[in-house]
C-alpha atoms as a PDB file:
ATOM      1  CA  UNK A   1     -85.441 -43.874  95.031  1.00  0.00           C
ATOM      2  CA  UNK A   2     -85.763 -41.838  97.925  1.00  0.00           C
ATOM      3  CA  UNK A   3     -82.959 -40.112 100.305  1.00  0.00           C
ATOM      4  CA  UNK A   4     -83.410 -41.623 103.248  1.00  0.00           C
ATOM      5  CA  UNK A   5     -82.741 -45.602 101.050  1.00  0.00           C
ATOM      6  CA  UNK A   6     -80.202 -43.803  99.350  1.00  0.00           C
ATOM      7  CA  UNK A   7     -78.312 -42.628 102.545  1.00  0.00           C
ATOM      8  CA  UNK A   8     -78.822 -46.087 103.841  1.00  0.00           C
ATOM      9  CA  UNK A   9     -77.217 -48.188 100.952  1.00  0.00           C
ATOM     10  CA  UNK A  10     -74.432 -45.550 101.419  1.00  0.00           C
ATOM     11  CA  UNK A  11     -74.036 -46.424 104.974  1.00  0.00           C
ATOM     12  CA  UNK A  12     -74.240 -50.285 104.224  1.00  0.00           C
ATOM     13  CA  UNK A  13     -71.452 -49.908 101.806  1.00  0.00           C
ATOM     14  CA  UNK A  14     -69.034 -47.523 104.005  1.00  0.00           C
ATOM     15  CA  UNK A  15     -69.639 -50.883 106.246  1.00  0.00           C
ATOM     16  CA  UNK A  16     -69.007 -53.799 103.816  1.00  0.00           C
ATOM     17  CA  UNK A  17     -65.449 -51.878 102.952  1.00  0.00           C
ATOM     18  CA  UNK A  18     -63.861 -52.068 106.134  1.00  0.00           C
ATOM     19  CA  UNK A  19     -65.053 -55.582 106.793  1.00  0.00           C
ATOM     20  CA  UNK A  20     -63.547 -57.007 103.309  1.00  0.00           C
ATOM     21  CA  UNK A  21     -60.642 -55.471 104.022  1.00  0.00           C
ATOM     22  CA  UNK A  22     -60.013 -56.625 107.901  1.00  0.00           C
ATOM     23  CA  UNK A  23     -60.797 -60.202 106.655  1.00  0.00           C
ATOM     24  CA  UNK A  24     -58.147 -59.900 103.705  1.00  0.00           C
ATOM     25  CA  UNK A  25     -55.770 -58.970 106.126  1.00  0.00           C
ATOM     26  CA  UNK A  26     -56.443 -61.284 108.728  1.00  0.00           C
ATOM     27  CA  UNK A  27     -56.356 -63.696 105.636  1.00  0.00           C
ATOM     28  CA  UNK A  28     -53.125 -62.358 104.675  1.00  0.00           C
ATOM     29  CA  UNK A  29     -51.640 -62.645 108.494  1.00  0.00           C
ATOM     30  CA  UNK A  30     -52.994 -66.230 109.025  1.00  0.00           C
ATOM     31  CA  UNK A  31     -51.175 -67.607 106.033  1.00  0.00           C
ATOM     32  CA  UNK A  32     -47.661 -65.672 107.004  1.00  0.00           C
ATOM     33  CA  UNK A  33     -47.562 -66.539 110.432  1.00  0.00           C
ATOM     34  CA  UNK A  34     -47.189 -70.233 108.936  1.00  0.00           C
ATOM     35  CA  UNK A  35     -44.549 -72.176 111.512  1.00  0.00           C
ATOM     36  CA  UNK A  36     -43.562 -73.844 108.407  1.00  0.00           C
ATOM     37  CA  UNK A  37     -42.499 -71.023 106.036  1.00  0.00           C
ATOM     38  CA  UNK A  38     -38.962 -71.232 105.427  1.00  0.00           C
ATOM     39  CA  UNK A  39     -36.230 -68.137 105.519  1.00  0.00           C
ATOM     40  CA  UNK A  40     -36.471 -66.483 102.043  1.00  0.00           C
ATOM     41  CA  UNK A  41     -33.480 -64.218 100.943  1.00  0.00           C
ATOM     42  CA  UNK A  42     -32.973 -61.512  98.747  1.00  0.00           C
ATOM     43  CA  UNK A  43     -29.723 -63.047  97.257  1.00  0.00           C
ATOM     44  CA  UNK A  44     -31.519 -65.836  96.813  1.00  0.00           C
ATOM     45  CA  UNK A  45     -34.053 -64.803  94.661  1.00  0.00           C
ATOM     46  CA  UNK A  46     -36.638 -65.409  97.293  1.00  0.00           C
ATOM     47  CA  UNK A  47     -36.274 -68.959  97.681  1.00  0.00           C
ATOM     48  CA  UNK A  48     -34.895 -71.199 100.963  1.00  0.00           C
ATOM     49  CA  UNK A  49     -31.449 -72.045 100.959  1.00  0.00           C
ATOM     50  CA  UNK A  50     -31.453 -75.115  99.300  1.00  0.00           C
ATOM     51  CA  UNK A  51     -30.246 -78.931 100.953  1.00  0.00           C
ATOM     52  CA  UNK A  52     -29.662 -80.649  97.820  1.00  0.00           C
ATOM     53  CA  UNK A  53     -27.138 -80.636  95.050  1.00  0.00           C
ATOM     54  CA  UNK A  54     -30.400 -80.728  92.802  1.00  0.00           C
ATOM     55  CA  UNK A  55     -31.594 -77.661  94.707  1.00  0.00           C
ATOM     56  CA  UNK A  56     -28.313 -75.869  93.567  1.00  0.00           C
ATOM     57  CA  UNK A  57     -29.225 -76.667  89.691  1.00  0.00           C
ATOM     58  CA  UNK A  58     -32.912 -74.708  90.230  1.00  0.00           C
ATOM     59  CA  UNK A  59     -31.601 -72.124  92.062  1.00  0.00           C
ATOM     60  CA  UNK A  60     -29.154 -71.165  89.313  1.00  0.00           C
ATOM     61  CA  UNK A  61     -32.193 -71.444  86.681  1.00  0.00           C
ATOM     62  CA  UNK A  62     -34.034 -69.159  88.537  1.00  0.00           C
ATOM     63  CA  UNK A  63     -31.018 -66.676  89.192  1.00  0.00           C
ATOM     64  CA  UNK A  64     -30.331 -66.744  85.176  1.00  0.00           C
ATOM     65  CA  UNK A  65     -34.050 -66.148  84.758  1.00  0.00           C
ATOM     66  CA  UNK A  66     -34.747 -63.487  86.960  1.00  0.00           C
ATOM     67  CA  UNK A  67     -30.896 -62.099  85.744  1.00  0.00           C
ATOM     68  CA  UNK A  68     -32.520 -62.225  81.833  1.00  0.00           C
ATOM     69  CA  UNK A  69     -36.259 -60.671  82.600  1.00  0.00           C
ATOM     70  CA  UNK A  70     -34.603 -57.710  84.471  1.00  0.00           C
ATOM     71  CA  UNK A  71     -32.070 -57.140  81.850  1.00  0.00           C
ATOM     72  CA  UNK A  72     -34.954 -57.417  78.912  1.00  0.00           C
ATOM     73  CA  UNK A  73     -37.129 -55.117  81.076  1.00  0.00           C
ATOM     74  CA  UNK A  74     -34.571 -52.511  81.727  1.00  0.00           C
ATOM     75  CA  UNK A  75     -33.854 -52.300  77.630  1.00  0.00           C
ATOM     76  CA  UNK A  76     -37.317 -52.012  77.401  1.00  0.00           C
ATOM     77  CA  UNK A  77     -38.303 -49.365  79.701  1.00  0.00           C
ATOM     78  CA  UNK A  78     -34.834 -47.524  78.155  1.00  0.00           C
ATOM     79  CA  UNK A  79     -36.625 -47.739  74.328  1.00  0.00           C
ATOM     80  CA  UNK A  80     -39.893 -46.326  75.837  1.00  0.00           C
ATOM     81  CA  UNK A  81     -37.907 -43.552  77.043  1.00  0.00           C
ATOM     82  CA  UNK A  82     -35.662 -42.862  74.213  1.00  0.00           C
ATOM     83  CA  UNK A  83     -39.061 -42.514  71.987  1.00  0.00           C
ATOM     84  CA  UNK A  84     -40.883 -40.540  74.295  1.00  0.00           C
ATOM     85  CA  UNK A  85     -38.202 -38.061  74.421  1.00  0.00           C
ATOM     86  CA  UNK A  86     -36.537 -37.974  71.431  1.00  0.00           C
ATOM     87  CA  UNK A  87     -39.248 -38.564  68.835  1.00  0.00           C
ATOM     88  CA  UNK A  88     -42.227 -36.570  70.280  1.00  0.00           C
ATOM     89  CA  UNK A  89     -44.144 -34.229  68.373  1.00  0.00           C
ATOM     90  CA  UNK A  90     -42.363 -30.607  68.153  1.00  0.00           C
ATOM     91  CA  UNK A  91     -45.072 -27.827  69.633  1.00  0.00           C
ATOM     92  CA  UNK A  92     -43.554 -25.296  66.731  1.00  0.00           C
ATOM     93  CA  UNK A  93     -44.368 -27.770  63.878  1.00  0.00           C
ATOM     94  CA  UNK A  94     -48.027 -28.764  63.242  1.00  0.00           C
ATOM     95  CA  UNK A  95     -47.073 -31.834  60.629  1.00  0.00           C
ATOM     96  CA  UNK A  96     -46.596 -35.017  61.948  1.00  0.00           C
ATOM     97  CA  UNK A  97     -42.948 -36.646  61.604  1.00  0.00           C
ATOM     98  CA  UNK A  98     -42.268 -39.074  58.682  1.00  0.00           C
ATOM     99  CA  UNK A  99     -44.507 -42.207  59.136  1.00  0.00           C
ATOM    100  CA  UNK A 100     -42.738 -45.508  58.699  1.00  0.00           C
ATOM    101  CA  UNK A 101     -45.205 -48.435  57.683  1.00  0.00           C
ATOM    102  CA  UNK A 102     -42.715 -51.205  56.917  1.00  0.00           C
ATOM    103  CA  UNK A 103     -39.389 -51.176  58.066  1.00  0.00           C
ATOM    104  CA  UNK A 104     -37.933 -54.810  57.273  1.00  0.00           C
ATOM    105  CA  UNK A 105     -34.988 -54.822  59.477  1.00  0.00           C
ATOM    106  CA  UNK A 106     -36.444 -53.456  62.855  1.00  0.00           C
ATOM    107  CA  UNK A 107     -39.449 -56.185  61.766  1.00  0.00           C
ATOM    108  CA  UNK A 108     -36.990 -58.627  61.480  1.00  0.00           C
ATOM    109  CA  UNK A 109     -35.175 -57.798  65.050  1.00  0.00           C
ATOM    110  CA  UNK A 110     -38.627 -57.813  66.479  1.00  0.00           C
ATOM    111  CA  UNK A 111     -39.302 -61.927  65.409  1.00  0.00           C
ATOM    112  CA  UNK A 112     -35.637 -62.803  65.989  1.00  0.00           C
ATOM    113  CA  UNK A 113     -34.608 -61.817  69.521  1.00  0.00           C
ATOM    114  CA  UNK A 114     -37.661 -63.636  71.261  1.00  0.00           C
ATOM    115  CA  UNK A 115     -37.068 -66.225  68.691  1.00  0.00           C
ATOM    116  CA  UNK A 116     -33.704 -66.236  70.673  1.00  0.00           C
ATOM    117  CA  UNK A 117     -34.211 -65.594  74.126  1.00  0.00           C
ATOM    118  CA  UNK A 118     -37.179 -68.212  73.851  1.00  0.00           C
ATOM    119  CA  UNK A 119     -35.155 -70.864  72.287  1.00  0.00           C
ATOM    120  CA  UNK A 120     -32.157 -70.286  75.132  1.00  0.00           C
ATOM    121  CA  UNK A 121     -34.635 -70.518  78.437  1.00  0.00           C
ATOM    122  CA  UNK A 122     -35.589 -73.582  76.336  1.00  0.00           C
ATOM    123  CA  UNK A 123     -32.001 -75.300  76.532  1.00  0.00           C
ATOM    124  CA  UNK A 124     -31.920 -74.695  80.247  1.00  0.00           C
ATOM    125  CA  UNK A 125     -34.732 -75.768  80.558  1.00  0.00           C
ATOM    126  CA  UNK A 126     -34.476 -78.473  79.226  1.00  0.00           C
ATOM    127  CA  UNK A 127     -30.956 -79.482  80.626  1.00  0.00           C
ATOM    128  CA  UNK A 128     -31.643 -79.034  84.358  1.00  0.00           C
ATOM    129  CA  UNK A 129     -35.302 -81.082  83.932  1.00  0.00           C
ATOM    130  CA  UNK A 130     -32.608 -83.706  82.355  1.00  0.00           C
ATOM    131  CA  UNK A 131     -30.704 -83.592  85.686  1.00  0.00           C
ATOM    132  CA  UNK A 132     -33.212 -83.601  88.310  1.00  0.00           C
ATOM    133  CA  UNK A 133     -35.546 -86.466  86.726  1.00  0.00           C
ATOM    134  CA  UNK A 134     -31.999 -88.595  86.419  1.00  0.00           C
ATOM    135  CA  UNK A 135     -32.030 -91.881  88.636  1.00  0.00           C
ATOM    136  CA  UNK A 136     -28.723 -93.907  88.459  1.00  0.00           C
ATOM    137  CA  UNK A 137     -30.233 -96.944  90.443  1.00  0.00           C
ATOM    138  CA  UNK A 138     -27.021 -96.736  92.622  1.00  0.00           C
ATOM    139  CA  UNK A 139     -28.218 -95.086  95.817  1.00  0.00           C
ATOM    140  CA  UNK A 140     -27.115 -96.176  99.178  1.00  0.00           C
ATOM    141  CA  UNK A 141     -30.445 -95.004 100.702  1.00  0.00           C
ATOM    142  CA  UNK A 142     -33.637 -95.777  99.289  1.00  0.00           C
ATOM    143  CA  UNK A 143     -37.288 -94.437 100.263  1.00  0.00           C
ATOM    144  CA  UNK A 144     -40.785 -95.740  99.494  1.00  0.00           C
ATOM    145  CA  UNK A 145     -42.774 -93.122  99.923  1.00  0.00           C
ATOM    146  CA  UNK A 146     -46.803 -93.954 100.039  1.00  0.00           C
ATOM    147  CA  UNK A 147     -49.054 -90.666  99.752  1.00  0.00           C
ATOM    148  CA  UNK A 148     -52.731 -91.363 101.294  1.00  0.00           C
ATOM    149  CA  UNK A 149     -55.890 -89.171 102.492  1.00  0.00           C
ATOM    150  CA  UNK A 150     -54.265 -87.410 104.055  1.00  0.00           C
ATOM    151  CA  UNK A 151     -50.311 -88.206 105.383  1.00  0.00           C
ATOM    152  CA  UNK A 152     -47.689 -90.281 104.790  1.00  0.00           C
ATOM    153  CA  UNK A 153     -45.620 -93.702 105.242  1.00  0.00           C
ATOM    154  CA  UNK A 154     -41.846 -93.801 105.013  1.00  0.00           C
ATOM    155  CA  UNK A 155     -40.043 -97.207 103.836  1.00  0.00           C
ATOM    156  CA  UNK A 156     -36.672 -96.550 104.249  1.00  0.00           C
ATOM    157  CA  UNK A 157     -34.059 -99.052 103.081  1.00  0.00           C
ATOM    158  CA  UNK A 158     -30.374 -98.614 103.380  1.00  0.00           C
ATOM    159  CA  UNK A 159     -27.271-101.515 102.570  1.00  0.00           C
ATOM    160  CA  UNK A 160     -30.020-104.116 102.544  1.00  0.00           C
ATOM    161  CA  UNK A 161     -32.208-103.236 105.724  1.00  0.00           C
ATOM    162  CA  UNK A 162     -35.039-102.627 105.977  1.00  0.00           C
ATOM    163  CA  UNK A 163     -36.583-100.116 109.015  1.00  0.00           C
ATOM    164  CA  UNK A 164     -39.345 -99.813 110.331  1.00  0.00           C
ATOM    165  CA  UNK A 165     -42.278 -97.950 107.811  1.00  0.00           C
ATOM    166  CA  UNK A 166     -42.967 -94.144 109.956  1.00  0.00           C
ATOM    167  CA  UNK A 167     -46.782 -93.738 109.071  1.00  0.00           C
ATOM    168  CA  UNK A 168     -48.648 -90.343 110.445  1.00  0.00           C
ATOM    169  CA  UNK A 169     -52.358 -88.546 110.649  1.00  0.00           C
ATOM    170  CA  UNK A 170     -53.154 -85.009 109.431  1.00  0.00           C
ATOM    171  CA  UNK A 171     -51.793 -82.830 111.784  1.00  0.00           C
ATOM    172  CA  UNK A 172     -51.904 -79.119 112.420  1.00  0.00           C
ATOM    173  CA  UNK A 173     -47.634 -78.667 113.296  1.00  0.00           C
ATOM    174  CA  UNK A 174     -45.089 -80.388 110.665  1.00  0.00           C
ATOM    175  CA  UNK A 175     -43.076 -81.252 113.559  1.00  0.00           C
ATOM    176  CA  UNK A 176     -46.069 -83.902 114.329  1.00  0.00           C
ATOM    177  CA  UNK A 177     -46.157 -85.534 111.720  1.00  0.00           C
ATOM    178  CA  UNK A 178     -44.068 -88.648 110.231  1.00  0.00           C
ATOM    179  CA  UNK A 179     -40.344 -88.053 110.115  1.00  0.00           C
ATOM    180  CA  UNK A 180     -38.013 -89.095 107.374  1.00  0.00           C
ATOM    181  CA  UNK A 181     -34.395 -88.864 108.585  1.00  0.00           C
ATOM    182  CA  UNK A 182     -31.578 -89.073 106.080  1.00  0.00           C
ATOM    183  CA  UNK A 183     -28.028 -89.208 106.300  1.00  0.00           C
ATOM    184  CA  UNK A 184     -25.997 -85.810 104.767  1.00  0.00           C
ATOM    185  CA  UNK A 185     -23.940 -85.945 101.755  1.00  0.00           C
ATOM    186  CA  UNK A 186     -25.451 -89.396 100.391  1.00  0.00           C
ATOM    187  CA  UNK A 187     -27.890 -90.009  97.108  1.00  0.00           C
ATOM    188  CA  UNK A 188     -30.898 -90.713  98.135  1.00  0.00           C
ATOM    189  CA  UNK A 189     -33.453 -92.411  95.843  1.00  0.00           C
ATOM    190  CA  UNK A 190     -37.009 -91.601  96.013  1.00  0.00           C
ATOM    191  CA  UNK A 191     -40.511 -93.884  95.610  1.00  0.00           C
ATOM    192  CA  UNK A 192     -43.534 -92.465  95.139  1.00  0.00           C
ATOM    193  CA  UNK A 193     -46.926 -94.307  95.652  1.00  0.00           C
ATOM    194  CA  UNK A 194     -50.790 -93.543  95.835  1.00  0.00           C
ATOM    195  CA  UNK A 195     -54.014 -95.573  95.977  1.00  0.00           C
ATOM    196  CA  UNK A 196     -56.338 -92.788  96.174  1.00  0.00           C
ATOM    197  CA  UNK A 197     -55.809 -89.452  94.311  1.00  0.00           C
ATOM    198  CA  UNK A 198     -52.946 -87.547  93.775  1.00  0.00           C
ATOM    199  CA  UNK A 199     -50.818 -85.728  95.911  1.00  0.00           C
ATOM    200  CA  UNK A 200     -47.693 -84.048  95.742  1.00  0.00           C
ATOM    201  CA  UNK A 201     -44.584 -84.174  98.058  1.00  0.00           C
ATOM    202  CA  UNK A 202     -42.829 -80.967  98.648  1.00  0.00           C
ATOM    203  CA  UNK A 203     -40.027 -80.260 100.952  1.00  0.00           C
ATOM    204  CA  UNK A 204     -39.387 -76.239 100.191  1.00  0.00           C
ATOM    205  CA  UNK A 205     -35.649 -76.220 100.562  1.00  0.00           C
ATOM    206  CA  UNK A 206     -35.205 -79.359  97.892  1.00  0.00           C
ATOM    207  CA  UNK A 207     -36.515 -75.909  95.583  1.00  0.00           C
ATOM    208  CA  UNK A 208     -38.877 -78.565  93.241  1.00  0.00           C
ATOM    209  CA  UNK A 209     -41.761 -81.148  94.304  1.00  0.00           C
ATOM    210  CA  UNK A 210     -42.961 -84.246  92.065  1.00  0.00           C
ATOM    211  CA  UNK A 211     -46.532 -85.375  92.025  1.00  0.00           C
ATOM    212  CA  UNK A 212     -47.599 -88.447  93.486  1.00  0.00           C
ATOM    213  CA  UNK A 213     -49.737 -90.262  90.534  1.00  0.00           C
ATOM    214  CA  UNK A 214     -52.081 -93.072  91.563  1.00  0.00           C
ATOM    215  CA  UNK A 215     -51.953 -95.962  88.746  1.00  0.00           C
ATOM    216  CA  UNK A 216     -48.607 -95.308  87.695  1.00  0.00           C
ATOM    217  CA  UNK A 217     -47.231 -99.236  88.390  1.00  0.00           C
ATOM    218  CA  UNK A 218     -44.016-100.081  90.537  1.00  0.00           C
ATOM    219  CA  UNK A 219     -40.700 -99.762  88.627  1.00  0.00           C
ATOM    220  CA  UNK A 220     -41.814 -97.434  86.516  1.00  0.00           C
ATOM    221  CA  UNK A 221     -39.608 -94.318  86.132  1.00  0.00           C
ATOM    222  CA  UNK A 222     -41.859 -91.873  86.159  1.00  0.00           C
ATOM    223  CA  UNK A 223     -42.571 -92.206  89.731  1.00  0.00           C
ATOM    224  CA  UNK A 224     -38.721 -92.310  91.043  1.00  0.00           C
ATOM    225  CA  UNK A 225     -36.052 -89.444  91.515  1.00  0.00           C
ATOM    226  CA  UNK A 226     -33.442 -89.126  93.242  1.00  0.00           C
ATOM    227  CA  UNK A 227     -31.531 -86.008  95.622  1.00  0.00           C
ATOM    228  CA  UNK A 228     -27.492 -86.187  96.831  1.00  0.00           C
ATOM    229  CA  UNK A 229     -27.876 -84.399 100.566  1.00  0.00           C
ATOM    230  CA  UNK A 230     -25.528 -81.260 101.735  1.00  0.00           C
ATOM    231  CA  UNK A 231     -23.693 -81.359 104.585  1.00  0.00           C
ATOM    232  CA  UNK A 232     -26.683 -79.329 106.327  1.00  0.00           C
ATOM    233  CA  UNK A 233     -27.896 -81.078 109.204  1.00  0.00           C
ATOM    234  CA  UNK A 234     -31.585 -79.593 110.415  1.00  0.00           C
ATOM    235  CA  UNK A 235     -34.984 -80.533 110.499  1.00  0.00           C
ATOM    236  CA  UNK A 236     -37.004 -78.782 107.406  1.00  0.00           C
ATOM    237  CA  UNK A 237     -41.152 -79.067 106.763  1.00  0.00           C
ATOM    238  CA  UNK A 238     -42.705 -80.989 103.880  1.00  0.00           C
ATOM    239  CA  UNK A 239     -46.272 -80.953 102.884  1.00  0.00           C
ATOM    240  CA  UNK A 240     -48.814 -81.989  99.984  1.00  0.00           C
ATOM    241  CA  UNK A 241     -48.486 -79.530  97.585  1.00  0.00           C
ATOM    242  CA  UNK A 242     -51.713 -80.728  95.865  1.00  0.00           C
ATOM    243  CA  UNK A 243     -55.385 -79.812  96.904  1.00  0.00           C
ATOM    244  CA  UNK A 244     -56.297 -83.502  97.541  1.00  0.00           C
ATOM    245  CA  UNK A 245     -59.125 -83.143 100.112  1.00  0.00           C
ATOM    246  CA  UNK A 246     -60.762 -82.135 103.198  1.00  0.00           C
ATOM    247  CA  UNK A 247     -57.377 -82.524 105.299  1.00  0.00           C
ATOM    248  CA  UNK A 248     -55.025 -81.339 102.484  1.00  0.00           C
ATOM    249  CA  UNK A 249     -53.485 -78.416 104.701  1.00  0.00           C
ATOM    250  CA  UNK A 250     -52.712 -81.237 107.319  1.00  0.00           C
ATOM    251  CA  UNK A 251     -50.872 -83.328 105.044  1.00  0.00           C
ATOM    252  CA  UNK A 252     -47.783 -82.182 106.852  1.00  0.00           C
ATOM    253  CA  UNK A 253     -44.155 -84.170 107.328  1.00  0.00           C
ATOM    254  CA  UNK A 254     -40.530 -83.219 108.369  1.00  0.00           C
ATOM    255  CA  UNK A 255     -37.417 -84.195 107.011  1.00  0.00           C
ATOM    256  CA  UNK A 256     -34.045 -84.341 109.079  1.00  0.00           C
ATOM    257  CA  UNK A 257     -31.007 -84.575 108.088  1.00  0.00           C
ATOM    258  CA  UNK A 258     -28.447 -86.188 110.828  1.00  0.00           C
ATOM    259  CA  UNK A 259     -24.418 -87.054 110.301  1.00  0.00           C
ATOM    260  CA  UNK A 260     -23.480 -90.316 109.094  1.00  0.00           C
ATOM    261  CA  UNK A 261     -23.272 -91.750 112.770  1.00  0.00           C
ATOM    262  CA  UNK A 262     -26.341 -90.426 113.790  1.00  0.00           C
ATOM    263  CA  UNK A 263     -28.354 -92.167 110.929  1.00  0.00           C
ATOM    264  CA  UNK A 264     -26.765 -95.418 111.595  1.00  0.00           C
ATOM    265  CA  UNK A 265     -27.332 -95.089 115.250  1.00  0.00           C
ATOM    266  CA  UNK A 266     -31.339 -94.401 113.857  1.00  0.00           C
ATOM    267  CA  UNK A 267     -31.198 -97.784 111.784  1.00  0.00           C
ATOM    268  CA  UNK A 268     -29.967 -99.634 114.853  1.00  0.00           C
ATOM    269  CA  UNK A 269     -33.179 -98.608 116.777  1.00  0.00           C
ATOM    270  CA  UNK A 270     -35.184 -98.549 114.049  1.00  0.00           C
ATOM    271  CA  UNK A 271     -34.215-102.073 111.779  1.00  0.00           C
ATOM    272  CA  UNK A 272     -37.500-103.719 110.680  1.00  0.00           C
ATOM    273  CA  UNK A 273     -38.250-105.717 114.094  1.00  0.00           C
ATOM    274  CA  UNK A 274     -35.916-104.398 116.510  1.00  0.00           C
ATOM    275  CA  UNK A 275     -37.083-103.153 119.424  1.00  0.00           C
ATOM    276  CA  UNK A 276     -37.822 -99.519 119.841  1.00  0.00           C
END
């Protein structure tokens, strides 16, 4: 090859470097400037303060599993040390230490104590999936929730009325798109329902999301849950959570939560044929 092709694949490359980088960060920029990314804390492991009783039960899974990965890495890293320091090869001896092939009790130790910590992540697990798929069929506020290409339509039905279904269209801003307002401190049961593929409905500070499966046929568990509000009236962004098409990243909703006499003031406007 000669020098002169050589120098120029050289050049080409210095270019390609800077490029790939300035589009990762411009990348990386786009996606945090989000107007839809809520507050993360430190104490809170990272996650949004939560709006739901439910949210509470996740957030203390998480804590306890972040609280048991630090305290198995930290007895980790302190083994590593404690062999590198105390059981390295002596520069004044030329043997090697005492090999150990089989050693039935540190062998034992070794299958036992993930045997353990696997088997008690499992009973959390297991226990807080229990309580956030539970439906007790008494909630005062019920809402169909139909999932389409791409937004949403809200049926909400409280003490026997029924108001008006909020529909929406992709949208770019969450504060656009439909609205579901709910009352604080009240059980809320959920509906979900697709025709077309599925989706997945996600409101960040609820702390889980449950996927919107087409097929699945009405009164069927699997497509119901249920969330008791806090007293922690705002407006917080939902989205699709699952790649579902062209318009997936404007699948975009809001949820507000209002007192009790501002959500009945919202079904008096908002009763199935009432004027608006």
């Amino acid at each position: 090859m000669s020098p002169t092709r050589r120098t120029t694949r050289r050049s080409l490359a210095r270019r390609r470097v800077p490029r790939a980088a300035a589009l990762a960060l411009l990348l990386a920029t786009a996606t945090a400037c989000a107007n839809d990314v809520p507050e993360a804390d430190w104490s809170r492991g990272l996650l949004p303060d939560h709006i739901t009783e439910q949210g509470g039960v996740v957030q203390s899974l998480w804590n306890g599993a972040w609280i048991a990965a630090l305290a198995t890495g930290a007895v980790v890293i302190a083994l590593i040390l404690w062999a590198a320091v105390f059981h390295r090869k002596r520069r004044a001896k030329a043997e090697l230490p005492p090999q150990v092939r089989y050693n039935l009790p540190i062998e034992m130790l070794y299958t036992l104590i993930p045997l353990v910590m696997v088997s008690v992540f499992f009973y959390f697990t297991a226990r807080d999936s229990e309580v956030l798929s539970k439906v007790d069929g008494d909630a005062t506020v019920k809402v169909k929730v139909e999932a389409f290409q791409w937004s949403w339509r809200f049926t909400t039905t409280t003490d026997g009325k029924t108001l008006q279904p909020v529909a929406g269209t992709p949208v770019s801003d969450y504060k656009q798109g439909p609205q579901l307002v709910l009352p604080v401190n009240k059980k809320v049961e959920f509906d979900l329902s697709t025709d077309d593929v599925i989706h997945s409905f996600w409101v960040p500070e609820f702390l889980f999301k449950r996927d919107v499966i087409p097929g699945i046929p009405e009164g069927n568990p699997g497509r119901k849950f249920q969330i008791t509000t806090l007293n922690k009236p705002g407006t917080y962004a939902g989205r699709c959570a699952e790649l579902c098409g062209v318009d997936h990243s404007r699948m975009l909703f809001s949820v507000k939560l209002v007192s009790q006499q501002e959500f009945d003031q919202y079904i008096a406007t908002h009763q199935a044929g009432s004027a608006q």
